[in-house]
N, C-alpha and C. Protein backbone atom coordinates (compact mmCIF):
# COMPACT_ATOMS: atom_id res chain seq x y z
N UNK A 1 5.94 16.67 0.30
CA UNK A 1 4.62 17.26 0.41
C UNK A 1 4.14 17.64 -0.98
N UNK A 2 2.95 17.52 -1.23
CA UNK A 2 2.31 17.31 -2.56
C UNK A 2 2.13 19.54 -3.07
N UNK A 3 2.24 19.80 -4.04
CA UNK A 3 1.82 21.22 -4.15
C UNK A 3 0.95 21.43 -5.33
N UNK A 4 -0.20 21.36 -4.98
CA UNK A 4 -1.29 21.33 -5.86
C UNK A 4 -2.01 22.75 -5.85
N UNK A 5 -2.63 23.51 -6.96
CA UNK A 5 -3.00 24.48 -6.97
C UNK A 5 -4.53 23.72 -7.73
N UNK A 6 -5.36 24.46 -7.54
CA UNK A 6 -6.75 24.33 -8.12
C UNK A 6 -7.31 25.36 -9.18
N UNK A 7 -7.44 25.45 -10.30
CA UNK A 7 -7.61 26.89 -10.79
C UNK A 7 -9.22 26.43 -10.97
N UNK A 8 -10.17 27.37 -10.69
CA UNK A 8 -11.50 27.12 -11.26
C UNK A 8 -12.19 28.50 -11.36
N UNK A 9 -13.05 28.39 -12.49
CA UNK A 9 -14.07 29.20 -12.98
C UNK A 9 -15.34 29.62 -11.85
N UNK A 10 -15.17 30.80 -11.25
CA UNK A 10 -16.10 30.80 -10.25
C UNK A 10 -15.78 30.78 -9.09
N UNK A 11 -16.62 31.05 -8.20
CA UNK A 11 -16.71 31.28 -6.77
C UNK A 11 -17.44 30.38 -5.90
N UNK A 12 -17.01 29.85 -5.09
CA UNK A 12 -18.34 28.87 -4.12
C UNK A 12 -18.90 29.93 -3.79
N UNK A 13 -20.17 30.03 -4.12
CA UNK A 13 -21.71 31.12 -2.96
C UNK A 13 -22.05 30.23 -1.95
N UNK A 14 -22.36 28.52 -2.21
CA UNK A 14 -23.28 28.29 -1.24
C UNK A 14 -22.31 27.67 -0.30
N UNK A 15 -23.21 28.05 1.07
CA UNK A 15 -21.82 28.10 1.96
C UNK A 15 -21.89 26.54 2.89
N UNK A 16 -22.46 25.68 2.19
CA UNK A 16 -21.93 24.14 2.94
C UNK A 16 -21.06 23.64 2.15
N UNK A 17 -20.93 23.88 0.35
CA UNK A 17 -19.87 23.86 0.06
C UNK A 17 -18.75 23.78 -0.13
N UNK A 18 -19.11 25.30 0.91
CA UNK A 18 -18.02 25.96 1.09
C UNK A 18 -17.38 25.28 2.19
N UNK A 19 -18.37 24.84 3.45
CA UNK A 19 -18.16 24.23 4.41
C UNK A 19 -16.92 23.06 4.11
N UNK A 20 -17.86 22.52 3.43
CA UNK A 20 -17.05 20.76 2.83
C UNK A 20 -15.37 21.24 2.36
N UNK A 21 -15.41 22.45 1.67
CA UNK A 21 -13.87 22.37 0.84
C UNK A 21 -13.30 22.54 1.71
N UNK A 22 -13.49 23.60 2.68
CA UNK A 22 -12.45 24.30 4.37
C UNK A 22 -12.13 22.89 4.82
N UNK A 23 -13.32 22.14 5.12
CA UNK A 23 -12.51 20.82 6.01
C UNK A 23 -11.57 20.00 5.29
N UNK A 24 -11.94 19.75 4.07
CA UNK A 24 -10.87 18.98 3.16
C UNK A 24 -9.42 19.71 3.14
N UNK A 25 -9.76 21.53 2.71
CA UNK A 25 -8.44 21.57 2.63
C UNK A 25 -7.63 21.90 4.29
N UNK A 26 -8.47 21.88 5.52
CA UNK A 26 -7.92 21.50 6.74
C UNK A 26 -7.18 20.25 6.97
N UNK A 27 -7.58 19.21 6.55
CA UNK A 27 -7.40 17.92 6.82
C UNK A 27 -6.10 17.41 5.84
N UNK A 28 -6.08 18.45 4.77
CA UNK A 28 -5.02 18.09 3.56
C UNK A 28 -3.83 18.66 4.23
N UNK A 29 -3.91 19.95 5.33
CA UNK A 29 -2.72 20.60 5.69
C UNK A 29 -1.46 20.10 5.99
N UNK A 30 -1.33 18.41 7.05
CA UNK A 30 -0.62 17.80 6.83
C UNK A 30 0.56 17.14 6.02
N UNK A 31 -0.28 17.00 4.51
CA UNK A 31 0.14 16.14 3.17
C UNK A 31 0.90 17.37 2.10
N UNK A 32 -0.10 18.07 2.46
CA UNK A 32 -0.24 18.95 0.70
C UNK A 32 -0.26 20.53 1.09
N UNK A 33 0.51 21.49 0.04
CA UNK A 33 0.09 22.49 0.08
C UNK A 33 -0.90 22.75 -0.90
N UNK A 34 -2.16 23.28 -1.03
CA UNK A 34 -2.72 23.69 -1.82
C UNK A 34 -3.12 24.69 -2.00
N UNK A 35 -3.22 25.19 -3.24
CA UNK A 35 -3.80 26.85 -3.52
C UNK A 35 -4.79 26.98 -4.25
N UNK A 36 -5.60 27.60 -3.78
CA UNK A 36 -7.21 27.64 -4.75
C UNK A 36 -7.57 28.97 -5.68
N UNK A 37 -7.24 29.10 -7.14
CA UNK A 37 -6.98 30.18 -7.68
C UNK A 37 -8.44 29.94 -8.49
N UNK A 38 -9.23 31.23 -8.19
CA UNK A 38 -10.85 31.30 -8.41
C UNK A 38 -10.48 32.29 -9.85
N UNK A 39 -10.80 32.47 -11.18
CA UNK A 39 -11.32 33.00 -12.22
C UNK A 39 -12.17 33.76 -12.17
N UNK A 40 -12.42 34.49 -12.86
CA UNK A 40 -14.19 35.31 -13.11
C UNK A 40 -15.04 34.28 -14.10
N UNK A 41 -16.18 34.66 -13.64
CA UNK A 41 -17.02 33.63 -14.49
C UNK A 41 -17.71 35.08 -15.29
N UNK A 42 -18.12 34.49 -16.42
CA UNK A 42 -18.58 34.95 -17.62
C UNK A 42 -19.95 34.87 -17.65
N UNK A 43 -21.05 35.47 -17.43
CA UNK A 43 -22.59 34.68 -17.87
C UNK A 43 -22.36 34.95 -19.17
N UNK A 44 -23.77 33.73 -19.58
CA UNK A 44 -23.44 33.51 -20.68
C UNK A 44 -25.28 33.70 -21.61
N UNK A 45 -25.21 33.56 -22.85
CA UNK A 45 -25.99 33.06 -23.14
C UNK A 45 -26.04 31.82 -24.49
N UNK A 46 -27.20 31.61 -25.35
CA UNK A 46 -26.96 30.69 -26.47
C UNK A 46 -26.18 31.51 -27.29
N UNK A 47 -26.38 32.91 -27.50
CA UNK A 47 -25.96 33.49 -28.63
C UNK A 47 -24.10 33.99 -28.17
N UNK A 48 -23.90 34.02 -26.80
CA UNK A 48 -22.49 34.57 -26.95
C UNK A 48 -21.24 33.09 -26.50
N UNK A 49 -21.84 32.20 -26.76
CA UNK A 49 -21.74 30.66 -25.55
C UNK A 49 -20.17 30.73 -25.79
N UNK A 50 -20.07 30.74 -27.69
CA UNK A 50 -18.22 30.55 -27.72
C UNK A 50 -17.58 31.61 -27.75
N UNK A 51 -17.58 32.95 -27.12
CA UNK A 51 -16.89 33.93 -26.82
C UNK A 51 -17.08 33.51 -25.56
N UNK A 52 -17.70 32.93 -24.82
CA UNK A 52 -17.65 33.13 -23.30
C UNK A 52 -16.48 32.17 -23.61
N UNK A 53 -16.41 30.74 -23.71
CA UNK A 53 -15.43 29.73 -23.78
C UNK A 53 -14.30 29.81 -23.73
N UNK A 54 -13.90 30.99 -24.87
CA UNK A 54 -12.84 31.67 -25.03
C UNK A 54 -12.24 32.45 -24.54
N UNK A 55 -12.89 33.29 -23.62
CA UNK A 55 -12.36 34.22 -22.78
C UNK A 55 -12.33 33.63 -21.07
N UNK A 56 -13.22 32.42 -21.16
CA UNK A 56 -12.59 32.20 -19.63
C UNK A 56 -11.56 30.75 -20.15
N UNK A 57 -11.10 30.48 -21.22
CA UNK A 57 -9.99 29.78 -21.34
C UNK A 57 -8.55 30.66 -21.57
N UNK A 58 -8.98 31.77 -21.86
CA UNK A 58 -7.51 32.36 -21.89
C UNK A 58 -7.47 33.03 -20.42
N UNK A 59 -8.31 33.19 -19.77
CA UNK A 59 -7.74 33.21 -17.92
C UNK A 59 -7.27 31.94 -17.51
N UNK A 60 -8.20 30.89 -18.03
CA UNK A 60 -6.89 29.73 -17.51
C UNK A 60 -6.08 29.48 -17.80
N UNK A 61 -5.10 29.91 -19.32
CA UNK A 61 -4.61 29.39 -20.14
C UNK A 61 -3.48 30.69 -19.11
N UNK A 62 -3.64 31.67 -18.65
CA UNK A 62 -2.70 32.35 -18.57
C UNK A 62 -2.50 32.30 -16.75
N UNK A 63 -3.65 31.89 -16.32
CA UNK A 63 -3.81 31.18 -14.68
C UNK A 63 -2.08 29.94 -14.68
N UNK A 64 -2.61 29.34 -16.05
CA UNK A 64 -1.43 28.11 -15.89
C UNK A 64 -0.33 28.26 -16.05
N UNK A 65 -0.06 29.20 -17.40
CA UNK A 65 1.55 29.53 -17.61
C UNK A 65 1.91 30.55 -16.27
N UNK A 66 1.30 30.98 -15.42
CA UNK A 66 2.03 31.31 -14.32
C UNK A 66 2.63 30.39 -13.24
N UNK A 67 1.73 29.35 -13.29
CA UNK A 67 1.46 28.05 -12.11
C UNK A 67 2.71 27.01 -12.57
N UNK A 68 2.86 26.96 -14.31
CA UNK A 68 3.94 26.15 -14.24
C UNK A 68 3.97 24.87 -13.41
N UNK A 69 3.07 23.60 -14.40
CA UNK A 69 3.11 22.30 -13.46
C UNK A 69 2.16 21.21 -14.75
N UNK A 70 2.28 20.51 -14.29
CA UNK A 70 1.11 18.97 -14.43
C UNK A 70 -0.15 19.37 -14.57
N UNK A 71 -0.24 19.78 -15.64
CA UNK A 71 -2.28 20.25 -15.49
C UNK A 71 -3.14 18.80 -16.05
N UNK A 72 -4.07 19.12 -15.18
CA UNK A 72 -4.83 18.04 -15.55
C UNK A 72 -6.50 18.71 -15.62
N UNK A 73 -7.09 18.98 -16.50
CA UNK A 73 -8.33 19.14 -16.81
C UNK A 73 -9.63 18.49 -16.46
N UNK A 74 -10.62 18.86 -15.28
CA UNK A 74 -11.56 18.30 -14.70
C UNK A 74 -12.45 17.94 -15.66
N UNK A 75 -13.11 16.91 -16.40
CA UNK A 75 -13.98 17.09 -17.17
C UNK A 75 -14.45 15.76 -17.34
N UNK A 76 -15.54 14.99 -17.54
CA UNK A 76 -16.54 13.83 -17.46
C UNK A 76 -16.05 13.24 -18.83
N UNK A 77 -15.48 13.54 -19.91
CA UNK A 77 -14.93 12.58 -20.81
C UNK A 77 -12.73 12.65 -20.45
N UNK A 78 -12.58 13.04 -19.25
CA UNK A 78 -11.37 12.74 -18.90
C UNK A 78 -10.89 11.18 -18.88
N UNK A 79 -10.14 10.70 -18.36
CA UNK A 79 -9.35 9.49 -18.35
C UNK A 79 -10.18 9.35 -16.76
N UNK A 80 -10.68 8.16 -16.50
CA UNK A 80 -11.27 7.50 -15.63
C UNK A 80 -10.36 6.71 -14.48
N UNK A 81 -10.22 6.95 -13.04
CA UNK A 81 -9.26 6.19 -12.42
C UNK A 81 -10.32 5.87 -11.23
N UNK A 82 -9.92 4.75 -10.36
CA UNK A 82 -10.33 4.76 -9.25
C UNK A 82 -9.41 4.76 -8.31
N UNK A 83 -9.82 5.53 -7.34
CA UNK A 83 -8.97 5.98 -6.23
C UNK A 83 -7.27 5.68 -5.39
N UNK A 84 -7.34 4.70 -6.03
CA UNK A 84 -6.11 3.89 -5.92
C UNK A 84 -5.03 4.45 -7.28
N UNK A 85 -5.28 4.31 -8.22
CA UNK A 85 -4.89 4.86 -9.19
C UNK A 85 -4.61 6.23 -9.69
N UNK A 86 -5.64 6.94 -8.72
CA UNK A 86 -5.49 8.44 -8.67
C UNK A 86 -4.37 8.72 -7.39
N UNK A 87 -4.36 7.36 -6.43
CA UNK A 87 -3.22 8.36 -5.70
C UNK A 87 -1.81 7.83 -6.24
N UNK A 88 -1.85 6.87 -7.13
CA UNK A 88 -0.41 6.12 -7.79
C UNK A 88 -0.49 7.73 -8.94
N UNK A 89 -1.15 8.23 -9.24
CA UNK A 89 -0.78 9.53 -10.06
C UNK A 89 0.02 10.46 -9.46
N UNK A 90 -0.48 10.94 -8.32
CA UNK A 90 0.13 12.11 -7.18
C UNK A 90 0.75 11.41 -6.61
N UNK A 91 1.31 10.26 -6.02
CA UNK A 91 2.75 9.54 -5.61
C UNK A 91 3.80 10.36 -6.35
N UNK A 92 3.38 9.59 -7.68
CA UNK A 92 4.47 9.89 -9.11
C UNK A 92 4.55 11.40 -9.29
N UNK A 93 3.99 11.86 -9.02
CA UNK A 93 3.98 13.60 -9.06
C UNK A 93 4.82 14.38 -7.98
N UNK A 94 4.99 13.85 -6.95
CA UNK A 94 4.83 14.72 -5.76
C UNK A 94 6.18 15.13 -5.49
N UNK A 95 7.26 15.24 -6.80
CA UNK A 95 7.78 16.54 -6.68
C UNK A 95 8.18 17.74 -7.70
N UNK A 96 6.58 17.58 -8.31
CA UNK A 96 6.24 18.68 -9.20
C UNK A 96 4.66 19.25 -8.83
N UNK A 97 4.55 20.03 -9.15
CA UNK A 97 3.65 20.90 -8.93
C UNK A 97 2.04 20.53 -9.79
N UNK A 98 1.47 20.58 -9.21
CA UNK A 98 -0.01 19.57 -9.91
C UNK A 98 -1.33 20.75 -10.03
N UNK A 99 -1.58 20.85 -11.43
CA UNK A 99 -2.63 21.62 -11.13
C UNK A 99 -3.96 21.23 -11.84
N UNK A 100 -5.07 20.96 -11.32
CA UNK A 100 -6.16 20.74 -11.79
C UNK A 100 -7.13 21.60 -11.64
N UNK A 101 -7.84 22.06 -12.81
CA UNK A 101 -8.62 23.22 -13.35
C UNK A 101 -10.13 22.58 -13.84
N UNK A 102 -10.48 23.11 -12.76
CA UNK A 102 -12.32 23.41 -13.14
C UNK A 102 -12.85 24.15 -14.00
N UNK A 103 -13.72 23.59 -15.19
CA UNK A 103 -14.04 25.11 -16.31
C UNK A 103 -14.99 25.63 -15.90
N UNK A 104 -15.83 26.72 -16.72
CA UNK A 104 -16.74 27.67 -16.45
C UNK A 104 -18.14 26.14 -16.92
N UNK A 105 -19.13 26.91 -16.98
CA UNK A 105 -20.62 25.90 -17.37
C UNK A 105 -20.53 25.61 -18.62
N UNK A 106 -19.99 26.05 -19.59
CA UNK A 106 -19.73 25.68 -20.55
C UNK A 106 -18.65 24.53 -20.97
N UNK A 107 -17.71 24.50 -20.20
CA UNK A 107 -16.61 23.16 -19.93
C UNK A 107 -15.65 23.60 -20.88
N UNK A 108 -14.70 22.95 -21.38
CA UNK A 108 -13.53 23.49 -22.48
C UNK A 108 -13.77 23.10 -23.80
N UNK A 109 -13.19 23.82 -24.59
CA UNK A 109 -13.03 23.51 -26.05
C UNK A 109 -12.37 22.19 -26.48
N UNK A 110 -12.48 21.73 -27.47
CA UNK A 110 -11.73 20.62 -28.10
C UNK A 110 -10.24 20.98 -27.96
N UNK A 111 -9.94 22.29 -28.67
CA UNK A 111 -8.44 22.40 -29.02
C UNK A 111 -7.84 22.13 -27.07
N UNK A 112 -8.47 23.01 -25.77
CA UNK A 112 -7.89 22.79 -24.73
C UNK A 112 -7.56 21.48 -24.14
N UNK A 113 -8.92 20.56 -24.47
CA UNK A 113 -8.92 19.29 -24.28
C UNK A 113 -8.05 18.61 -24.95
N UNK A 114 -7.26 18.86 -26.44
CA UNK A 114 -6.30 18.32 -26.79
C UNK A 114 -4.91 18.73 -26.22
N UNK A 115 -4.75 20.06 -26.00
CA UNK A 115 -3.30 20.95 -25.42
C UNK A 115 -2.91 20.05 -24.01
N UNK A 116 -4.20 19.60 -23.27
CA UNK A 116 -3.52 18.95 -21.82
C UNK A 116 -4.52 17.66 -21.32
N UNK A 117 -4.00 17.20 -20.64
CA UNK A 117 -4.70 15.70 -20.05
C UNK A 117 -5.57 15.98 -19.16
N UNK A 118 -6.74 15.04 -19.46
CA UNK A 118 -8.11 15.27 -18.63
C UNK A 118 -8.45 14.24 -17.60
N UNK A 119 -8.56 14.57 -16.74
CA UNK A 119 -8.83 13.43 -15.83
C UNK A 119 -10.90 13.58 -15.26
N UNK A 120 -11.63 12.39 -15.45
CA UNK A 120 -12.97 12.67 -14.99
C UNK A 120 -12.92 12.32 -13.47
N UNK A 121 -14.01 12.98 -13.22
CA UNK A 121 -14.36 12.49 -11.55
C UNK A 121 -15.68 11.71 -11.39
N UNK A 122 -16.13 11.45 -12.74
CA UNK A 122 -17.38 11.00 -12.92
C UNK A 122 -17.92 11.04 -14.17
N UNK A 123 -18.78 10.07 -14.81
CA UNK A 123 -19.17 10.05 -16.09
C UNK A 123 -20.59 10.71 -15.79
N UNK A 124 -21.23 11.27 -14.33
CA UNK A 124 -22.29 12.21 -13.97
C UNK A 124 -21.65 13.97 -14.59
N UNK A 125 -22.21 14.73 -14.66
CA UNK A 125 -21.91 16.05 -14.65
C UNK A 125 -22.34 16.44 -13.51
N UNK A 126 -21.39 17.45 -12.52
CA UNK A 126 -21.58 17.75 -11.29
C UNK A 126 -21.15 19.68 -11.47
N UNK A 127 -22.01 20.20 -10.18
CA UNK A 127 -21.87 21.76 -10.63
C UNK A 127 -20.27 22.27 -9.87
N UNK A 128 -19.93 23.00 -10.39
CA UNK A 128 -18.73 23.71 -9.96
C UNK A 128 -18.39 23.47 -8.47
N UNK A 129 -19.39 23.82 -7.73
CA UNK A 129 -19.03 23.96 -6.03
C UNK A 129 -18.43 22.14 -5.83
N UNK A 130 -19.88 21.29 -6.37
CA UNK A 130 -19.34 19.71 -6.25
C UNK A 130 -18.12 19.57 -6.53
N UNK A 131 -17.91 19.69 -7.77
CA UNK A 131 -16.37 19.03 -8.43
C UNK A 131 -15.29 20.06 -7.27
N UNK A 132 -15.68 21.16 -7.24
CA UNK A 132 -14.33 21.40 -6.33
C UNK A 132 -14.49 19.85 -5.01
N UNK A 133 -15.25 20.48 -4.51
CA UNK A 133 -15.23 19.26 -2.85
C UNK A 133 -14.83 17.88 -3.64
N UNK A 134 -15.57 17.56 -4.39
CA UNK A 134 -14.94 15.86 -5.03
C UNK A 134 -13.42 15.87 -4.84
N UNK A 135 -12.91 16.55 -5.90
CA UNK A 135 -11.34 16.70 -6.40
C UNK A 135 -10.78 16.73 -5.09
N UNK A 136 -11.59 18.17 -4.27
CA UNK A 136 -10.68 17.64 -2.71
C UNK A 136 -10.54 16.75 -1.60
N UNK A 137 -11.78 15.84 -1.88
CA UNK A 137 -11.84 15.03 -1.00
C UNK A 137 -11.25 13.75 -1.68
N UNK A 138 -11.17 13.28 -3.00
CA UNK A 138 -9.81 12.62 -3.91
C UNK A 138 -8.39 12.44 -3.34
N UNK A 139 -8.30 13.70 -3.40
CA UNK A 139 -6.95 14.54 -3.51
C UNK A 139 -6.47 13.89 -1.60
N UNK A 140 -7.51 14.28 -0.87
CA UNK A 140 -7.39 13.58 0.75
C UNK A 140 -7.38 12.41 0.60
N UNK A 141 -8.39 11.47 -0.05
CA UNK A 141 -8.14 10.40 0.07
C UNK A 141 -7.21 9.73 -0.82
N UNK A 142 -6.24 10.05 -1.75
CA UNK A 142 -5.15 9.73 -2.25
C UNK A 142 -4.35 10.08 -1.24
N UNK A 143 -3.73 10.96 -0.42
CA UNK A 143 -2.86 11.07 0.18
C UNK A 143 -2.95 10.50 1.47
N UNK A 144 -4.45 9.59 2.28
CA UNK A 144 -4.37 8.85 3.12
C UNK A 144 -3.43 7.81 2.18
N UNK A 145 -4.11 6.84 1.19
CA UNK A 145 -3.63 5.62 0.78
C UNK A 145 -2.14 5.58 0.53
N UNK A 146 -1.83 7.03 0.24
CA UNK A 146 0.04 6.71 0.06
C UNK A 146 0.75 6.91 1.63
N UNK A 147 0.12 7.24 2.49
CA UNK A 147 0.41 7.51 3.47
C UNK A 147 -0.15 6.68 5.16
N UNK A 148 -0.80 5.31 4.11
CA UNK A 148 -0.88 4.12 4.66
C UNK A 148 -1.77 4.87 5.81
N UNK A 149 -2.67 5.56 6.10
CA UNK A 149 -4.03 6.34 7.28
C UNK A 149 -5.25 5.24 6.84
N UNK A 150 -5.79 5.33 7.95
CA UNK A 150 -7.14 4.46 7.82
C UNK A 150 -8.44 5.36 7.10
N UNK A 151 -8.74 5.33 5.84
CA UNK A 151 -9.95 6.12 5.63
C UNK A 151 -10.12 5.22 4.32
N UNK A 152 -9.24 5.12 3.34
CA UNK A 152 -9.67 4.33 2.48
C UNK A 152 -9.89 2.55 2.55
N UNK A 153 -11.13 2.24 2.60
CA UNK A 153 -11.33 0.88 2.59
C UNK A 153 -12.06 -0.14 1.29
């Protein structure tokens, strides 16, 4: 069984969202344990943009050294896979602990983006609530295809 934790910046408010992630992570219960570890978000403005950066990277930075695993960084200049390839990732993973982290609106620094591997979900930019549901509905449909279920065609 796959044990994936999610760390992200923020809270889902809007509640179809919210809707979408409950069923994904219902439907994942089978495959995967997953844990969804929410951050504080920072508002921001132009003038405080890289103190915000910084302070919601050292909640993730310290989110992770607790989590101890495979981080992989959500972000639109990540490493590009299609679905097949993303579940030959979590095959190869699945008996270590996998964690992929959503940033705040500001996204991560260079130095974070160099410290760990980025994976995109899209060369679009999508808002926080999206990329969570994407990643989880990925994350489902990687674990149909290794698990030979009819959904991916």
């Amino acid at each position: 069984m796959l044990d994936i934790e999610i760390i992200a910046i923020g809270k889902m408010k809007t509640s179809y969202w919210n809707e979408a992630a409950c069923e994904y992570l219902k439907r994942l219960k089978p495959f995967a344990s997953i844990k969804i570890k929410e951050l504080k978000f920072t508002p921001f403005t132009q003038n405080n943009s890289k103190r915000v950066i910084a302070e919601e990277e050292a909640r993730i930075t310290e989110a992770i050294a607790r989590s101890q695993g495979q981080v992989f960084l959500l972000t639109e200049q990540g490493k590009k896979l299609d679905s097949l390839g993303f579940a030959q990732i979590l095959d190869k993973l699945d008996s270590q602990k996998i964690i992929f982290v959503i940033a705040g609106s500001l996204g991560f620094s260079s130095a974070m983006k160099k410290k760990y591997k980025s994976l995109s979900l899209s060369e679009f930019t999508f808002t926080h609530e999206m990329a969570r549901v994407i990643i989880l509905e990925q994350i489902y449909r990687a674990v149909t295809i290794i698990n030979n279920k009819n959904y991916h065609y």
